[in-house]
Structure formats: structure tokens, C-alpha cells
PDBML (XML) file of the C-alpha atoms, coordinates in Angstrom:
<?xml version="1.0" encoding="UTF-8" ?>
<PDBx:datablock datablockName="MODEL"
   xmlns:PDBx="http://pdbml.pdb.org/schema/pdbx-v50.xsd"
   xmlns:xsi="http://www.w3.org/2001/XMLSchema-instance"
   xsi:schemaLocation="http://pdbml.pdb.org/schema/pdbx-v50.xsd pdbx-v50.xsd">
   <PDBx:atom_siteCategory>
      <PDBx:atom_site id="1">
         <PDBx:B_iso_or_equiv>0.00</PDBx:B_iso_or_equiv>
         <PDBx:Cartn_x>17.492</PDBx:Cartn_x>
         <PDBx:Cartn_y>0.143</PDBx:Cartn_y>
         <PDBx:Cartn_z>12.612</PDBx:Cartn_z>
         <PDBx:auth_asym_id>A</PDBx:auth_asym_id>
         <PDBx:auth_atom_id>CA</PDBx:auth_atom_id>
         <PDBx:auth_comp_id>UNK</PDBx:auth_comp_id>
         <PDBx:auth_seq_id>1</PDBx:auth_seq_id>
         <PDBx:group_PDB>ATOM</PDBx:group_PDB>
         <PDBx:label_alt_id xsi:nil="true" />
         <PDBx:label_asym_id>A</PDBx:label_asym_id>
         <PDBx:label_atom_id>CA</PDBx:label_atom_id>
         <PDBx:label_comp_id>UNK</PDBx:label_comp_id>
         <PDBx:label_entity_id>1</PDBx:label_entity_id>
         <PDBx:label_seq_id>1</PDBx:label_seq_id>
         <PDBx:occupancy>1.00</PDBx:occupancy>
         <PDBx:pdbx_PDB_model_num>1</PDBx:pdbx_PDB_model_num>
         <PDBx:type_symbol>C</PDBx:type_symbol>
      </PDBx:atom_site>
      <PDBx:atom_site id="2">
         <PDBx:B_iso_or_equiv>0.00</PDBx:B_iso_or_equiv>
         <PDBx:Cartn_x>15.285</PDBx:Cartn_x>
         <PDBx:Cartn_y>-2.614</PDBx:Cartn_y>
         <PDBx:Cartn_z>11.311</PDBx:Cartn_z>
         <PDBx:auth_asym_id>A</PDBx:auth_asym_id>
         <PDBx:auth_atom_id>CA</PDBx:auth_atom_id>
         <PDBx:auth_comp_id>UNK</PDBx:auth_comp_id>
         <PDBx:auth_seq_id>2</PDBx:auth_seq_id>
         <PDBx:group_PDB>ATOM</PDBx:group_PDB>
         <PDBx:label_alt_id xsi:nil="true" />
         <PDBx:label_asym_id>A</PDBx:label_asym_id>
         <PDBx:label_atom_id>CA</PDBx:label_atom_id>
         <PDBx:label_comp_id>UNK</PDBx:label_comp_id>
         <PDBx:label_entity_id>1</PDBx:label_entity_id>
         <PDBx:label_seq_id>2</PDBx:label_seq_id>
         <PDBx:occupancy>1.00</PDBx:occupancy>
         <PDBx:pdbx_PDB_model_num>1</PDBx:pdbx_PDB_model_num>
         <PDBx:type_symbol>C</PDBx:type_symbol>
      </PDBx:atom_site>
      <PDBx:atom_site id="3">
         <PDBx:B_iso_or_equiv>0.00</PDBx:B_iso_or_equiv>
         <PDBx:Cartn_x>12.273</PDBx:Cartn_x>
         <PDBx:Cartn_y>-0.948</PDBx:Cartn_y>
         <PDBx:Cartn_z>13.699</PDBx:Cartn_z>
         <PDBx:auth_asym_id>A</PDBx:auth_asym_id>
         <PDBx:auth_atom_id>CA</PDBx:auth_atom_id>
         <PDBx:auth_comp_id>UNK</PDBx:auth_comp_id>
         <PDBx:auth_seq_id>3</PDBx:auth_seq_id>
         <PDBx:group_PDB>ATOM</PDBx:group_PDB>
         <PDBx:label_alt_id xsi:nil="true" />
         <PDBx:label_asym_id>A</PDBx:label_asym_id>
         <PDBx:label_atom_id>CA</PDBx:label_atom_id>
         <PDBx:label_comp_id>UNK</PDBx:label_comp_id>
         <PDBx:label_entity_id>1</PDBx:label_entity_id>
         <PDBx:label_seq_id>3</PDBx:label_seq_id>
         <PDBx:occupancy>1.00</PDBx:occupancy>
         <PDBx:pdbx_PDB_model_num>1</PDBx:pdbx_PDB_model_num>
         <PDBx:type_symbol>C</PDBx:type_symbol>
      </PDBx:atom_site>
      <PDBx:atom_site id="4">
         <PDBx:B_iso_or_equiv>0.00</PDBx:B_iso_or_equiv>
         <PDBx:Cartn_x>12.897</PDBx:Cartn_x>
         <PDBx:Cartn_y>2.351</PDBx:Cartn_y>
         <PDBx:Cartn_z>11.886</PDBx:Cartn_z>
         <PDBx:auth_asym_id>A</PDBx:auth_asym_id>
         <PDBx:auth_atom_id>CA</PDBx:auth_atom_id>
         <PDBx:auth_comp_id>UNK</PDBx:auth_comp_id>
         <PDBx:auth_seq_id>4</PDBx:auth_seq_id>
         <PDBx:group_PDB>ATOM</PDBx:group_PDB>
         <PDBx:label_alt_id xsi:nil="true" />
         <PDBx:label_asym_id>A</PDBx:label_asym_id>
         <PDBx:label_atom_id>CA</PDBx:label_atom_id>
         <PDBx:label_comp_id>UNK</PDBx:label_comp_id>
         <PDBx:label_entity_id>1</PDBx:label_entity_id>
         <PDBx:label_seq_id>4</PDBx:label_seq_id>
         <PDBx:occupancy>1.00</PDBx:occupancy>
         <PDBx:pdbx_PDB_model_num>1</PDBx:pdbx_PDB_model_num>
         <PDBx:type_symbol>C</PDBx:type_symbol>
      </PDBx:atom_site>
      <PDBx:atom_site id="5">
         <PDBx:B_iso_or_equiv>0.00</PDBx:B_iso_or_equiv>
         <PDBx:Cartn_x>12.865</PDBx:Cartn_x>
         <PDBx:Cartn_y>0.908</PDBx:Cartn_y>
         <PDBx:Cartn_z>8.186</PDBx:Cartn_z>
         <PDBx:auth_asym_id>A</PDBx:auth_asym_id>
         <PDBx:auth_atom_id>CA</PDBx:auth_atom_id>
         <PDBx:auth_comp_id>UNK</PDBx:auth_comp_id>
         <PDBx:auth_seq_id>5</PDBx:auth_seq_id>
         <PDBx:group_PDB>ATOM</PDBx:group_PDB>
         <PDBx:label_alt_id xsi:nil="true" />
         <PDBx:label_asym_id>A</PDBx:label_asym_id>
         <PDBx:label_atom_id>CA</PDBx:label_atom_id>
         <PDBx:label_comp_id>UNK</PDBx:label_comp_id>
         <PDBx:label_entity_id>1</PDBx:label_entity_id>
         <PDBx:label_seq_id>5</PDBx:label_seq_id>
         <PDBx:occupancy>1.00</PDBx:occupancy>
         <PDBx:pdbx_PDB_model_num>1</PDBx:pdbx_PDB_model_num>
         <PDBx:type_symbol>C</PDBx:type_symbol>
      </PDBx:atom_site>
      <PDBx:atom_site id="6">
         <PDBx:B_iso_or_equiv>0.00</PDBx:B_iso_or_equiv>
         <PDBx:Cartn_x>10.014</PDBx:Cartn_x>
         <PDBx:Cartn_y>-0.831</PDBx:Cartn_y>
         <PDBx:Cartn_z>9.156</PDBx:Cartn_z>
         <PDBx:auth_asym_id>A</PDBx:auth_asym_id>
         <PDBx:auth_atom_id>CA</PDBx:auth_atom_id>
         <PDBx:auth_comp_id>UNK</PDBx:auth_comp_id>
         <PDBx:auth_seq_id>6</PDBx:auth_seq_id>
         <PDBx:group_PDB>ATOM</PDBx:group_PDB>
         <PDBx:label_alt_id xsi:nil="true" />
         <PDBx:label_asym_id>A</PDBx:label_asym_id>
         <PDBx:label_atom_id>CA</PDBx:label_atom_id>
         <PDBx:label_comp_id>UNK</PDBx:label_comp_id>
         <PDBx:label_entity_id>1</PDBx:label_entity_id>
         <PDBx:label_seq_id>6</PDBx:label_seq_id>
         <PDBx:occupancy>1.00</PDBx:occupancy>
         <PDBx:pdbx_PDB_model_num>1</PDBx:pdbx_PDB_model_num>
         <PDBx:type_symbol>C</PDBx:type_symbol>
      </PDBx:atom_site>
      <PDBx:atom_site id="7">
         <PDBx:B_iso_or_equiv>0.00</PDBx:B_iso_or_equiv>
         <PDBx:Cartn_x>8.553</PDBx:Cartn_x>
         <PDBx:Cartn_y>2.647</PDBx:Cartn_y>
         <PDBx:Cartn_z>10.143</PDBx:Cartn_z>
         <PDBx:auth_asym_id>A</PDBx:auth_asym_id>
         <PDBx:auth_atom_id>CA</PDBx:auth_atom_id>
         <PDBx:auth_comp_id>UNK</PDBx:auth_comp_id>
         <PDBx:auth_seq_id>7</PDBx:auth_seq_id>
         <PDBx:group_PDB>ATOM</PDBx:group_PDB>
         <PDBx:label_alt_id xsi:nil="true" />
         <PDBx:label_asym_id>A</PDBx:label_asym_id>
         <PDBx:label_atom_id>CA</PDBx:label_atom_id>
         <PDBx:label_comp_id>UNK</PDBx:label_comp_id>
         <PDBx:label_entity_id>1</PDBx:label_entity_id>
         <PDBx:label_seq_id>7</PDBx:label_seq_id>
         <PDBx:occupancy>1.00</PDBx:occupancy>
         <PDBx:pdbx_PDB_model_num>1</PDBx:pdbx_PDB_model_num>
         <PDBx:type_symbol>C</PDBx:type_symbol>
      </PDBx:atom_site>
      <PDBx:atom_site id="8">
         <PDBx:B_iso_or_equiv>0.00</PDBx:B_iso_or_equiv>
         <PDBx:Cartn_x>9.211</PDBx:Cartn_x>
         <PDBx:Cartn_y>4.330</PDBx:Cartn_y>
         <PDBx:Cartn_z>7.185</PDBx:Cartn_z>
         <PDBx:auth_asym_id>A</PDBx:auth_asym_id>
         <PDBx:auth_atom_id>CA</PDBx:auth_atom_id>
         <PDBx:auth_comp_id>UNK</PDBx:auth_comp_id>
         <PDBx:auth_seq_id>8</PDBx:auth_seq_id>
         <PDBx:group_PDB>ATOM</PDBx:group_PDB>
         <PDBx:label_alt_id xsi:nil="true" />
         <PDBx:label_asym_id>A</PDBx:label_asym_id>
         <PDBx:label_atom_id>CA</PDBx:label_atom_id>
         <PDBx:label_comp_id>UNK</PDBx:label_comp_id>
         <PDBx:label_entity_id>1</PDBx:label_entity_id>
         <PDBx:label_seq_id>8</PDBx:label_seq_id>
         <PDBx:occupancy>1.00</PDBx:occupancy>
         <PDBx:pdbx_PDB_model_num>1</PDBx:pdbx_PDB_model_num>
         <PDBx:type_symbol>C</PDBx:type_symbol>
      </PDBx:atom_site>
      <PDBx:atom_site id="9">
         <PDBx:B_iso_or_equiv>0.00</PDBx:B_iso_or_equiv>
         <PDBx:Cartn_x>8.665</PDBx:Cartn_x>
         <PDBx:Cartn_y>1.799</PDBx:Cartn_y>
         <PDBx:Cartn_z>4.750</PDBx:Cartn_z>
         <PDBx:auth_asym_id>A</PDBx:auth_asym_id>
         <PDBx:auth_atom_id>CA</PDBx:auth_atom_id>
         <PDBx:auth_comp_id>UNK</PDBx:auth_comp_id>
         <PDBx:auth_seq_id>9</PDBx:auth_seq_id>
         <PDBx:group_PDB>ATOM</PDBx:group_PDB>
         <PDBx:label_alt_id xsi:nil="true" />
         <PDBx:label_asym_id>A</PDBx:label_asym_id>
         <PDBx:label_atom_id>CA</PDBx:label_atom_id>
         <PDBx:label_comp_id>UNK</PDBx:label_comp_id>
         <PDBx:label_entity_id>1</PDBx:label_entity_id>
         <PDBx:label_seq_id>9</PDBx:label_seq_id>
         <PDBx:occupancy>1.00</PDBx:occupancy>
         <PDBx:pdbx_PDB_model_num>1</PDBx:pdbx_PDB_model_num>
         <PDBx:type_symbol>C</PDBx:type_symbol>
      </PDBx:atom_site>
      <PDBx:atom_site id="10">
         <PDBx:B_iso_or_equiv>0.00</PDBx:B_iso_or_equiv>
         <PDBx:Cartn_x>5.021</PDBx:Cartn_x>
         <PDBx:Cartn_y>1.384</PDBx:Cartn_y>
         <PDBx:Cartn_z>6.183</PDBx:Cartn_z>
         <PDBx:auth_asym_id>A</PDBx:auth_asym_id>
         <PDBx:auth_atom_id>CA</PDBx:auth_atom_id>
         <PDBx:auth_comp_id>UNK</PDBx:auth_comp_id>
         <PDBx:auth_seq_id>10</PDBx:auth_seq_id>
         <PDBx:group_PDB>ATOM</PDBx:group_PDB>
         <PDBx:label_alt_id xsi:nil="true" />
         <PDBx:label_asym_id>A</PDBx:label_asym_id>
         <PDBx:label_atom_id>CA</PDBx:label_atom_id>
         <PDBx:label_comp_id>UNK</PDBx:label_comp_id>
         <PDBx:label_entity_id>1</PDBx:label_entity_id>
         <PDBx:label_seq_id>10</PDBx:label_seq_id>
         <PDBx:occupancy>1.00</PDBx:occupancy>
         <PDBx:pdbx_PDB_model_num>1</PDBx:pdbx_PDB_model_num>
         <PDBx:type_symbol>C</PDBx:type_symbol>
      </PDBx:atom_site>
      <PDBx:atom_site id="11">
         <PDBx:B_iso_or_equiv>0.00</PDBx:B_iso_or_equiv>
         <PDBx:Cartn_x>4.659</PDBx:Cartn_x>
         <PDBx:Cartn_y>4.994</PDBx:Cartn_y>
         <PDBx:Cartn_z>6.069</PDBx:Cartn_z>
         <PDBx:auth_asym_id>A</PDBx:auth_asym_id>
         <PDBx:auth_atom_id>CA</PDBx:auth_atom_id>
         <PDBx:auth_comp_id>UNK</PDBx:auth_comp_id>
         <PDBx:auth_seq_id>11</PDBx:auth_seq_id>
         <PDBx:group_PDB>ATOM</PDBx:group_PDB>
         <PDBx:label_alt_id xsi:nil="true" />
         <PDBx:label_asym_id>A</PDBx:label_asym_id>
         <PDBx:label_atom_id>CA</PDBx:label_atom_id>
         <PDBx:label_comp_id>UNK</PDBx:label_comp_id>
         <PDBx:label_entity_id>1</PDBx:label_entity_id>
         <PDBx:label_seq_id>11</PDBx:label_seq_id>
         <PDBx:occupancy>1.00</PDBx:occupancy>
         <PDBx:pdbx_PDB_model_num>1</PDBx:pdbx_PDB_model_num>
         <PDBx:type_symbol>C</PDBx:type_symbol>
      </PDBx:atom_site>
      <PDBx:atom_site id="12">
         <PDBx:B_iso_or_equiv>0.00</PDBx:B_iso_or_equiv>
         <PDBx:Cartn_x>5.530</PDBx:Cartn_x>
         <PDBx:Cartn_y>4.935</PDBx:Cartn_y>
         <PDBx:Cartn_z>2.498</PDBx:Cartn_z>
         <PDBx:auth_asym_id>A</PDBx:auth_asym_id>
         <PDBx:auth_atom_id>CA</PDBx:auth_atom_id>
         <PDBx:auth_comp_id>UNK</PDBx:auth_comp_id>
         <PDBx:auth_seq_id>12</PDBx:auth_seq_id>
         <PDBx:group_PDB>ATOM</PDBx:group_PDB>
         <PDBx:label_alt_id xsi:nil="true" />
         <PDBx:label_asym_id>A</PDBx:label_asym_id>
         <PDBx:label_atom_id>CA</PDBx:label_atom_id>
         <PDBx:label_comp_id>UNK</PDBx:label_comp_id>
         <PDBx:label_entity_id>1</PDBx:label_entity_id>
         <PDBx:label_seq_id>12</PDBx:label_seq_id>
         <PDBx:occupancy>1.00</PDBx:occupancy>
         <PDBx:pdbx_PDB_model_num>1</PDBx:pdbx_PDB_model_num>
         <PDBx:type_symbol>C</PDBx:type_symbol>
      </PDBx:atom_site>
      <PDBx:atom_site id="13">
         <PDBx:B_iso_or_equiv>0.00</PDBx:B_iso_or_equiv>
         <PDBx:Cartn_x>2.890</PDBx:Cartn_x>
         <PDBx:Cartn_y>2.452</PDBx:Cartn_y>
         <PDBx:Cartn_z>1.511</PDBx:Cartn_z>
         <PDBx:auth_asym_id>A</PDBx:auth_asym_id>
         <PDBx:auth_atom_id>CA</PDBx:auth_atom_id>
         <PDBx:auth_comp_id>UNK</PDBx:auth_comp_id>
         <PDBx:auth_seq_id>13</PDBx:auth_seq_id>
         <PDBx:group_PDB>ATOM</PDBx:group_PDB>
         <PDBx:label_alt_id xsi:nil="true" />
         <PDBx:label_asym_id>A</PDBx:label_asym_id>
         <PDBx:label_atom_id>CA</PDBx:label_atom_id>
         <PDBx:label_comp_id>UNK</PDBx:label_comp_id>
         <PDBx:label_entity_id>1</PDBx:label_entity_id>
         <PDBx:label_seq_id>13</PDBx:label_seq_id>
         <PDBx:occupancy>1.00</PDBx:occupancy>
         <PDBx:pdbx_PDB_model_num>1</PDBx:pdbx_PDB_model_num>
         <PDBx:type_symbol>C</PDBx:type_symbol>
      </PDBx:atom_site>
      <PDBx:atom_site id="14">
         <PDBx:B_iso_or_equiv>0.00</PDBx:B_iso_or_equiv>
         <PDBx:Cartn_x>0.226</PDBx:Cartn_x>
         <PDBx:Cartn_y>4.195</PDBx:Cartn_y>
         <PDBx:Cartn_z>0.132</PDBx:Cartn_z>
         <PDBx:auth_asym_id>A</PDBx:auth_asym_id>
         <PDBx:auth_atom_id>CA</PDBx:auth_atom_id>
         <PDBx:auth_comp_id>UNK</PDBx:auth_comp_id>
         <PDBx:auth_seq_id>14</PDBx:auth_seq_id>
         <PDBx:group_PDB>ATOM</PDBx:group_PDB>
         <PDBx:label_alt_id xsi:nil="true" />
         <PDBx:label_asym_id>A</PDBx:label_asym_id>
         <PDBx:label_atom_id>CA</PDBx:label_atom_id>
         <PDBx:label_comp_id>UNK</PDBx:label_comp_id>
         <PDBx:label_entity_id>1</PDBx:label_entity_id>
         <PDBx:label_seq_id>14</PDBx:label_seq_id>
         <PDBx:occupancy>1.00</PDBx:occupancy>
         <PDBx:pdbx_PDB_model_num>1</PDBx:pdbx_PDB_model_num>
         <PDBx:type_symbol>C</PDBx:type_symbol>
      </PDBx:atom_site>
      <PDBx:atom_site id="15">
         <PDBx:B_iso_or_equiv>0.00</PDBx:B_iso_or_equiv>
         <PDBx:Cartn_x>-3.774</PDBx:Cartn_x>
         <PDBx:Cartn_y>3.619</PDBx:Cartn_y>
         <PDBx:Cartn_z>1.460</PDBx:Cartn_z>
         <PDBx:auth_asym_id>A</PDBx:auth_asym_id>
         <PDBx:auth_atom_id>CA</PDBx:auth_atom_id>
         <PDBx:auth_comp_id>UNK</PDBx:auth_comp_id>
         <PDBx:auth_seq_id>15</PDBx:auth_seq_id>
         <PDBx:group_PDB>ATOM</PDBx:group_PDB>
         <PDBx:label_alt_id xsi:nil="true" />
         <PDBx:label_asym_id>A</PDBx:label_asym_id>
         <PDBx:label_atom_id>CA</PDBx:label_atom_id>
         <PDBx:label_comp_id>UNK</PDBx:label_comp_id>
         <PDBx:label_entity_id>1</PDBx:label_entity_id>
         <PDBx:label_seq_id>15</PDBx:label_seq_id>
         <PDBx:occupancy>1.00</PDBx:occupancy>
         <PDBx:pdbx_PDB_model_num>1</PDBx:pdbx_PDB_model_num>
         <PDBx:type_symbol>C</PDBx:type_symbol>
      </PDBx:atom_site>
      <PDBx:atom_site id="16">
         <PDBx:B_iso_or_equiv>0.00</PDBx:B_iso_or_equiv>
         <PDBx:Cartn_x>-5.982</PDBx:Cartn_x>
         <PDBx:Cartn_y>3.152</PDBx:Cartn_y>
         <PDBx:Cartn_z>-1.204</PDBx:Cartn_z>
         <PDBx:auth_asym_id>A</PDBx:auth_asym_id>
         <PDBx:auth_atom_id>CA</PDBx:auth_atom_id>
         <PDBx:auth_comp_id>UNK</PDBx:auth_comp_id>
         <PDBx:auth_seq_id>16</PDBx:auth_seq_id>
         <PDBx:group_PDB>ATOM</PDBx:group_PDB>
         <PDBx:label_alt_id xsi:nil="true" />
         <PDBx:label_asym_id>A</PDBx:label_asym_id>
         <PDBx:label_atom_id>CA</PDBx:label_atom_id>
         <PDBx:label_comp_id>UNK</PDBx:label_comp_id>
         <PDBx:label_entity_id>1</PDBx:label_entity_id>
         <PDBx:label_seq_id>16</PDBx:label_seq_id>
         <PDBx:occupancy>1.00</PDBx:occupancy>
         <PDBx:pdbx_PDB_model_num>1</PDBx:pdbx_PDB_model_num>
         <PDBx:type_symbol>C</PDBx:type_symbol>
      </PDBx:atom_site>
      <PDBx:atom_site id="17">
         <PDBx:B_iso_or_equiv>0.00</PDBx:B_iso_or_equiv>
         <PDBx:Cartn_x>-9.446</PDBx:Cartn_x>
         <PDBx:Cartn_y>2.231</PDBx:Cartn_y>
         <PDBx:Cartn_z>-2.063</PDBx:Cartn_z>
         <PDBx:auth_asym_id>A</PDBx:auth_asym_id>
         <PDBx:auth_atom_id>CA</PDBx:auth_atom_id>
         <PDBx:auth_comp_id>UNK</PDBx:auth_comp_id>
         <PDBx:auth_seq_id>17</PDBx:auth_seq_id>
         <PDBx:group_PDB>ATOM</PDBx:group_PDB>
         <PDBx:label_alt_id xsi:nil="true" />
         <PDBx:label_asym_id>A</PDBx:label_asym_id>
         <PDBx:label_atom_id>CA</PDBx:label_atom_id>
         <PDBx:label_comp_id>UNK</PDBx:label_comp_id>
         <PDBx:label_entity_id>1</PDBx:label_entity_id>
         <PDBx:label_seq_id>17</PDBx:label_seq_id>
         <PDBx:occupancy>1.00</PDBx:occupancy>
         <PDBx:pdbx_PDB_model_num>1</PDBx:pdbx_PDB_model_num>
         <PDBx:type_symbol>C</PDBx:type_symbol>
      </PDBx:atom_site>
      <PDBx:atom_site id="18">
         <PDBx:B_iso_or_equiv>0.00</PDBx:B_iso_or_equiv>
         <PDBx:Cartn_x>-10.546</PDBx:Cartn_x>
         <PDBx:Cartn_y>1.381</PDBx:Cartn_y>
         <PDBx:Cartn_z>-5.963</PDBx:Cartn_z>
         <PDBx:auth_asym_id>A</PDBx:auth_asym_id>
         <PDBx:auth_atom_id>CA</PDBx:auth_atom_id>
         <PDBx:auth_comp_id>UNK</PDBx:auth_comp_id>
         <PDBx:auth_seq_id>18</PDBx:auth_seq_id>
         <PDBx:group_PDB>ATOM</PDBx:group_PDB>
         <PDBx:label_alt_id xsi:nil="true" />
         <PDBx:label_asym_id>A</PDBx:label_asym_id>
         <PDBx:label_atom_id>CA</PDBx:label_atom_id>
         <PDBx:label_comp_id>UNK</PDBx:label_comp_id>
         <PDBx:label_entity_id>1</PDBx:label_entity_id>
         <PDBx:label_seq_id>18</PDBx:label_seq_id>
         <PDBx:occupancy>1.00</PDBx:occupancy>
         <PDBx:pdbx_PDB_model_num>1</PDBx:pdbx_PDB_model_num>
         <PDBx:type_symbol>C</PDBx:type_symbol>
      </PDBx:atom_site>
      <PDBx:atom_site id="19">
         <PDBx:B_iso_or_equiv>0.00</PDBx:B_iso_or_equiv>
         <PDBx:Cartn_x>-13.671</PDBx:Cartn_x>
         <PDBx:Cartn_y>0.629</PDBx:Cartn_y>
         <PDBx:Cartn_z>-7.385</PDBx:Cartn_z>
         <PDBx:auth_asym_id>A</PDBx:auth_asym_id>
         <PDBx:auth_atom_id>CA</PDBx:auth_atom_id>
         <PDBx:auth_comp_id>UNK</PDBx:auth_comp_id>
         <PDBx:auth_seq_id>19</PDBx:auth_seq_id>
         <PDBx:group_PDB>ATOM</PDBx:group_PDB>
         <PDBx:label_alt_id xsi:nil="true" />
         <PDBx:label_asym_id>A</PDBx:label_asym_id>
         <PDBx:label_atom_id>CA</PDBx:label_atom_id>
         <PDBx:label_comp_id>UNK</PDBx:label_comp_id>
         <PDBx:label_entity_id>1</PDBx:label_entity_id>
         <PDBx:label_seq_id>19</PDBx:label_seq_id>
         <PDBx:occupancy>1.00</PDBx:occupancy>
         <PDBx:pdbx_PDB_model_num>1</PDBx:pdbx_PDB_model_num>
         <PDBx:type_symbol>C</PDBx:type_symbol>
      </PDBx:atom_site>
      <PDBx:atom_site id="20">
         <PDBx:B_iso_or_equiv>0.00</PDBx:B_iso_or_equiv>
         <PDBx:Cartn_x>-13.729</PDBx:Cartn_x>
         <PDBx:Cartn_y>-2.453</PDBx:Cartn_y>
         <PDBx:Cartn_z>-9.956</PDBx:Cartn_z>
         <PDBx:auth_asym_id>A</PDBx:auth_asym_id>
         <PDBx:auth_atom_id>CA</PDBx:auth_atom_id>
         <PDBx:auth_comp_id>UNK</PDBx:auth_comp_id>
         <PDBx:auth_seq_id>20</PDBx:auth_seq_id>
         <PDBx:group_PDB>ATOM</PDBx:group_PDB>
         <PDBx:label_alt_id xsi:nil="true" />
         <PDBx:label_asym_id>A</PDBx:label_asym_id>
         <PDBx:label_atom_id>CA</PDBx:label_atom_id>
         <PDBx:label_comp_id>UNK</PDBx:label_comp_id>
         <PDBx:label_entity_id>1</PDBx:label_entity_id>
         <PDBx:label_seq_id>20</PDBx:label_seq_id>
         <PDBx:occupancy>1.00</PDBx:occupancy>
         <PDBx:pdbx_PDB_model_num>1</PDBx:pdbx_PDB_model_num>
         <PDBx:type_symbol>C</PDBx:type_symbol>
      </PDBx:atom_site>
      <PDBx:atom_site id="21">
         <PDBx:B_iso_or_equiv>0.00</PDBx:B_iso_or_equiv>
         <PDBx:Cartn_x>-15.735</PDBx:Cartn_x>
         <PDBx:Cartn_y>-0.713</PDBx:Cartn_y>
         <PDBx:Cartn_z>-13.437</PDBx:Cartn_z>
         <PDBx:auth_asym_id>A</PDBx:auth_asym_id>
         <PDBx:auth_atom_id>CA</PDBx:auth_atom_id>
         <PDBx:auth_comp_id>UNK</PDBx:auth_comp_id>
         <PDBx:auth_seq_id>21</PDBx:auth_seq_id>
         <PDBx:group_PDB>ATOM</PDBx:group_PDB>
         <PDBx:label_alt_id xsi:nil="true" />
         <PDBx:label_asym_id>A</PDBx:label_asym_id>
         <PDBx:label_atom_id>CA</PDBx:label_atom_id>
         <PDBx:label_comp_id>UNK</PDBx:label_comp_id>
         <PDBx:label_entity_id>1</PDBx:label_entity_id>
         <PDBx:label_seq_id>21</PDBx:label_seq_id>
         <PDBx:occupancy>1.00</PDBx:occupancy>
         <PDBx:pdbx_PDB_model_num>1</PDBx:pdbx_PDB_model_num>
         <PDBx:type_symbol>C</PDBx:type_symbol>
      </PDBx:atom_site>
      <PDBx:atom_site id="22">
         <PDBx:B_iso_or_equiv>0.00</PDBx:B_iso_or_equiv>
         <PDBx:Cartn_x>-15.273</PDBx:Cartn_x>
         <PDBx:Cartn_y>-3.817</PDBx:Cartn_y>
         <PDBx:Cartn_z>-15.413</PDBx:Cartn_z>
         <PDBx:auth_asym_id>A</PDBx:auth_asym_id>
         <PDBx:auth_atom_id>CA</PDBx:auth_atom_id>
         <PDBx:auth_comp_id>UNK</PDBx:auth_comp_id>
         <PDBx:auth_seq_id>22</PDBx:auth_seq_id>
         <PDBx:group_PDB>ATOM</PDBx:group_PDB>
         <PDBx:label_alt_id xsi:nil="true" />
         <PDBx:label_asym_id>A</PDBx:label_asym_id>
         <PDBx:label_atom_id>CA</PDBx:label_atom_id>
         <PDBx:label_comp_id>UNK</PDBx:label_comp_id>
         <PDBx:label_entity_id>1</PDBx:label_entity_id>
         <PDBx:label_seq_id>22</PDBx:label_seq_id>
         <PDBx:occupancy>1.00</PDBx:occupancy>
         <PDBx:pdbx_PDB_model_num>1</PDBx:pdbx_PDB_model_num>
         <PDBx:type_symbol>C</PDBx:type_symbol>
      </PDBx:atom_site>
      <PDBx:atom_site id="23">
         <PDBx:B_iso_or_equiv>0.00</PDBx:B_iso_or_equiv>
         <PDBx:Cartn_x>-13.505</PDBx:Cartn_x>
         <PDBx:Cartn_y>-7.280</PDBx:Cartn_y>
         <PDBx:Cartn_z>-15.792</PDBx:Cartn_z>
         <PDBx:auth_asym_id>A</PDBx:auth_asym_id>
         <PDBx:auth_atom_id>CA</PDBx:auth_atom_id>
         <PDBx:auth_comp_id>UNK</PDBx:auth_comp_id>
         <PDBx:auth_seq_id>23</PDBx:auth_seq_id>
         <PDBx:group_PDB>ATOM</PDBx:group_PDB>
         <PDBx:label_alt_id xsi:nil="true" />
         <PDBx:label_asym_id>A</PDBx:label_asym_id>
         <PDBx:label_atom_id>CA</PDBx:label_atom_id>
         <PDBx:label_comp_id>UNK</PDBx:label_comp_id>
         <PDBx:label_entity_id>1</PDBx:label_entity_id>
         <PDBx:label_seq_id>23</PDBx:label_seq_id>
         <PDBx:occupancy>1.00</PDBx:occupancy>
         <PDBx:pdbx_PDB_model_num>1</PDBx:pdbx_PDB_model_num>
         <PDBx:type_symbol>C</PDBx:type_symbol>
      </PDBx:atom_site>
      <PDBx:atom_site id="24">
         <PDBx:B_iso_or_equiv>0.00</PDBx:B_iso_or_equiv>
         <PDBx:Cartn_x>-12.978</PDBx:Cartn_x>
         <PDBx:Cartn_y>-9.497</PDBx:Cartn_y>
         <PDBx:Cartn_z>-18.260</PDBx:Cartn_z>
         <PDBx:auth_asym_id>A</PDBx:auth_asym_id>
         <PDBx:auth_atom_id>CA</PDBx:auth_atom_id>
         <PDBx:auth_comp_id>UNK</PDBx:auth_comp_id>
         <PDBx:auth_seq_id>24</PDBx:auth_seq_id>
         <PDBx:group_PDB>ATOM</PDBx:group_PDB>
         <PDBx:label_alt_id xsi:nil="true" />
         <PDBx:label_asym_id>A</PDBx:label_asym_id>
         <PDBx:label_atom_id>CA</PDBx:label_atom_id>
         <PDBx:label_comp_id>UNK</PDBx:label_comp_id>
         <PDBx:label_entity_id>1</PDBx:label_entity_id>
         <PDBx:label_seq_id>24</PDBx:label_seq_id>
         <PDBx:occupancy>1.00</PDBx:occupancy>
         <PDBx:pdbx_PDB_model_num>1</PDBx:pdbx_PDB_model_num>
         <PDBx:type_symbol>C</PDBx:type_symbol>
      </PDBx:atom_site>
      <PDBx:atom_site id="25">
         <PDBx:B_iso_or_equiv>0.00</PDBx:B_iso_or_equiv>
         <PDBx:Cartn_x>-10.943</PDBx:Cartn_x>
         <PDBx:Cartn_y>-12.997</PDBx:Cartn_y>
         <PDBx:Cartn_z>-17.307</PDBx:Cartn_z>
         <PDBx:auth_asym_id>A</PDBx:auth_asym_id>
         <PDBx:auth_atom_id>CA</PDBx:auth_atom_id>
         <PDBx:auth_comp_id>UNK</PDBx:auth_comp_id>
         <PDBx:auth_seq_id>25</PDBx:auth_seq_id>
         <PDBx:group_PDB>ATOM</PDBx:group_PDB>
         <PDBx:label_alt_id xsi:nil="true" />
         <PDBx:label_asym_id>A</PDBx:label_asym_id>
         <PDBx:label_atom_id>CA</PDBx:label_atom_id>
         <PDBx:label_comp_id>UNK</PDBx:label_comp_id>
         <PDBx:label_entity_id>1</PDBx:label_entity_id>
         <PDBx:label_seq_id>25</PDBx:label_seq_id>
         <PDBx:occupancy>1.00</PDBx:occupancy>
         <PDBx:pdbx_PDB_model_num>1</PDBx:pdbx_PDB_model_num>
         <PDBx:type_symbol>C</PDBx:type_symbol>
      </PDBx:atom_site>
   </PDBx:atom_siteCategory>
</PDBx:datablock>
């Protein structure tokens, strides 16, 4: 059971990739 929550709950993370346009501390 933990294997297969595991599964899924990797599966539901998503993959992203952002660009940073601006910061200010």
C-alpha cells in the first residue's frame, strides 16, 4: 500500500520549470 501511495502521489507532483522576471528581497 505504502509503494502504491508513493506511486501516485509522485505521479501527482507536477514538473515544472519557471523563469525568475524579477526579485526584490
Amino acid at each position: 500500500d505504502m509503494d502504491r501511495l508513493f506511486l501516485e502521489q509522485a505521479t501527482a507532483q507536477p514538473v515544472s520549470f519557471w523563469e525568475v522576471l524579477w526579485s526584490e528581497a
